[in-house]
C-alpha atoms as a PDB file:
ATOM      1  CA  UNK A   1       0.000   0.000   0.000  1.00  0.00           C
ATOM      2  CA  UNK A   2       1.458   3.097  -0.904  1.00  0.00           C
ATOM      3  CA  UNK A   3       2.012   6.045   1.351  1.00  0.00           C
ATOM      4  CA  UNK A   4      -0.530   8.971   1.602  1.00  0.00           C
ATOM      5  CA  UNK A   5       0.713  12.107   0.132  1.00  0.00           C
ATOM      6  CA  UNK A   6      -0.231  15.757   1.002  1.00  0.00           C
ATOM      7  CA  UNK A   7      -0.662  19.140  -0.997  1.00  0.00           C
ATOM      8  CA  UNK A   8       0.720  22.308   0.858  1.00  0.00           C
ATOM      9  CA  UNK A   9      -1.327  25.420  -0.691  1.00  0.00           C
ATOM     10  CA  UNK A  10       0.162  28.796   0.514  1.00  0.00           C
ATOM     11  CA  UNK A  11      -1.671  32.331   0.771  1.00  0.00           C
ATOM     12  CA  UNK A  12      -0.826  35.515   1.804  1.00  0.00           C
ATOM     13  CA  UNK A  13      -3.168  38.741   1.776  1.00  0.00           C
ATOM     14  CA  UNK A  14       0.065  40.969   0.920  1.00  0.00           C
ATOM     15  CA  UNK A  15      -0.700  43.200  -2.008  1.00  0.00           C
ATOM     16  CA  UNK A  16       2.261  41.627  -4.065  1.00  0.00           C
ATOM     17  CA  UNK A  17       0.442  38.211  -3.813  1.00  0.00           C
ATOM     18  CA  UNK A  18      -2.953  39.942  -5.320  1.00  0.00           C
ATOM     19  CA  UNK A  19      -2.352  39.241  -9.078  1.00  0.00           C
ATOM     20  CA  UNK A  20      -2.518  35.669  -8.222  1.00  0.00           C
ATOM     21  CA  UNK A  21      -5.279  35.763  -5.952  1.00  0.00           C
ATOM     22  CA  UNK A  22      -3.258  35.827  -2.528  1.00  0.00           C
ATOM     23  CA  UNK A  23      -1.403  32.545  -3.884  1.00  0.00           C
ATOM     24  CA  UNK A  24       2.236  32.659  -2.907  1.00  0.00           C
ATOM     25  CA  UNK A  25       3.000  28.668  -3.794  1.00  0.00           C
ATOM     26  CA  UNK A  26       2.059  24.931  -4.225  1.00  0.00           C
ATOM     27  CA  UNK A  27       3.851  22.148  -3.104  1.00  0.00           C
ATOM     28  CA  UNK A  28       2.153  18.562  -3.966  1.00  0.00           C
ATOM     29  CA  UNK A  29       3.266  14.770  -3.599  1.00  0.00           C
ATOM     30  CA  UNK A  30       4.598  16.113   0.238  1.00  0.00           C
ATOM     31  CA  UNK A  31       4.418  13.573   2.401  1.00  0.00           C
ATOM     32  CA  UNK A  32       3.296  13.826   5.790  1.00  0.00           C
ATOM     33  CA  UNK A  33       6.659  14.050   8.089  1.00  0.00           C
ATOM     34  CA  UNK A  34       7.670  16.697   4.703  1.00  0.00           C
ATOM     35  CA  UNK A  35       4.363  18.376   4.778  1.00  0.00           C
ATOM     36  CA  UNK A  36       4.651  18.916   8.784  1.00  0.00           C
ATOM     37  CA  UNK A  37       8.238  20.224   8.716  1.00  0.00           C
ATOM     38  CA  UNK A  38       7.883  22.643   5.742  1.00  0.00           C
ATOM     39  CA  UNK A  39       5.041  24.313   7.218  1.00  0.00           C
ATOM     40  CA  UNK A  40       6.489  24.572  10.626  1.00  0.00           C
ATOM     41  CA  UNK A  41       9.505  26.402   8.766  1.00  0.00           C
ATOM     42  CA  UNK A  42       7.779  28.482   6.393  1.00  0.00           C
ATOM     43  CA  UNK A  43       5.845  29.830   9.403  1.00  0.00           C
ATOM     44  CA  UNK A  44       8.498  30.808  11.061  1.00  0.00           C
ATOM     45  CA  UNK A  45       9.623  32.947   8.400  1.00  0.00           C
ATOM     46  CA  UNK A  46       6.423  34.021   7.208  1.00  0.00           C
ATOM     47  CA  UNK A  47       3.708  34.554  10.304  1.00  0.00           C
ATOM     48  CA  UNK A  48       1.256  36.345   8.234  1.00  0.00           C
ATOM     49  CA  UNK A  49       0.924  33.672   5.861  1.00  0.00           C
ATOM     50  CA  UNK A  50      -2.177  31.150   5.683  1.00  0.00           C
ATOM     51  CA  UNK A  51      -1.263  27.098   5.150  1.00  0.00           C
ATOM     52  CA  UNK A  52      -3.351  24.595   4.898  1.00  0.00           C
ATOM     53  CA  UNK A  53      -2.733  20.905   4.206  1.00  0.00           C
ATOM     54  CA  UNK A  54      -4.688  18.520   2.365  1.00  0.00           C
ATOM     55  CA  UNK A  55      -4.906  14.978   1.392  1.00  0.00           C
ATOM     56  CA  UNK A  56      -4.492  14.235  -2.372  1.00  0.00           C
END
């Protein structure tokens, strides 16, 4: 049985990120452990941004 995988979807409400509908990045085929640790990162560098993980 194969392993679940994850989609990380990234949004900000910066006015750069407007164009593309407060989009900032994508990451898919994440697995869970990588899905966990990239958002725990990313937040740290980027508080005001919104993440949200998702079963594919």
């Amino acid at each position: 049985m194969s392993e679940q995988m994850y989609k990380i979807r990234v949004f900000s409400n910066e006015p750069e990120f407007k164009p593309s509908g407060g989009a900032v990045y994508e990451v898919v085929d994440a697995t869970k452990e990588y899905a966990d640790s990239h958002v725990e990162r990313a937040k740290a560098e980027h508080p005001e941004w919104s993440f949200y993980v998702e079963a594919q």
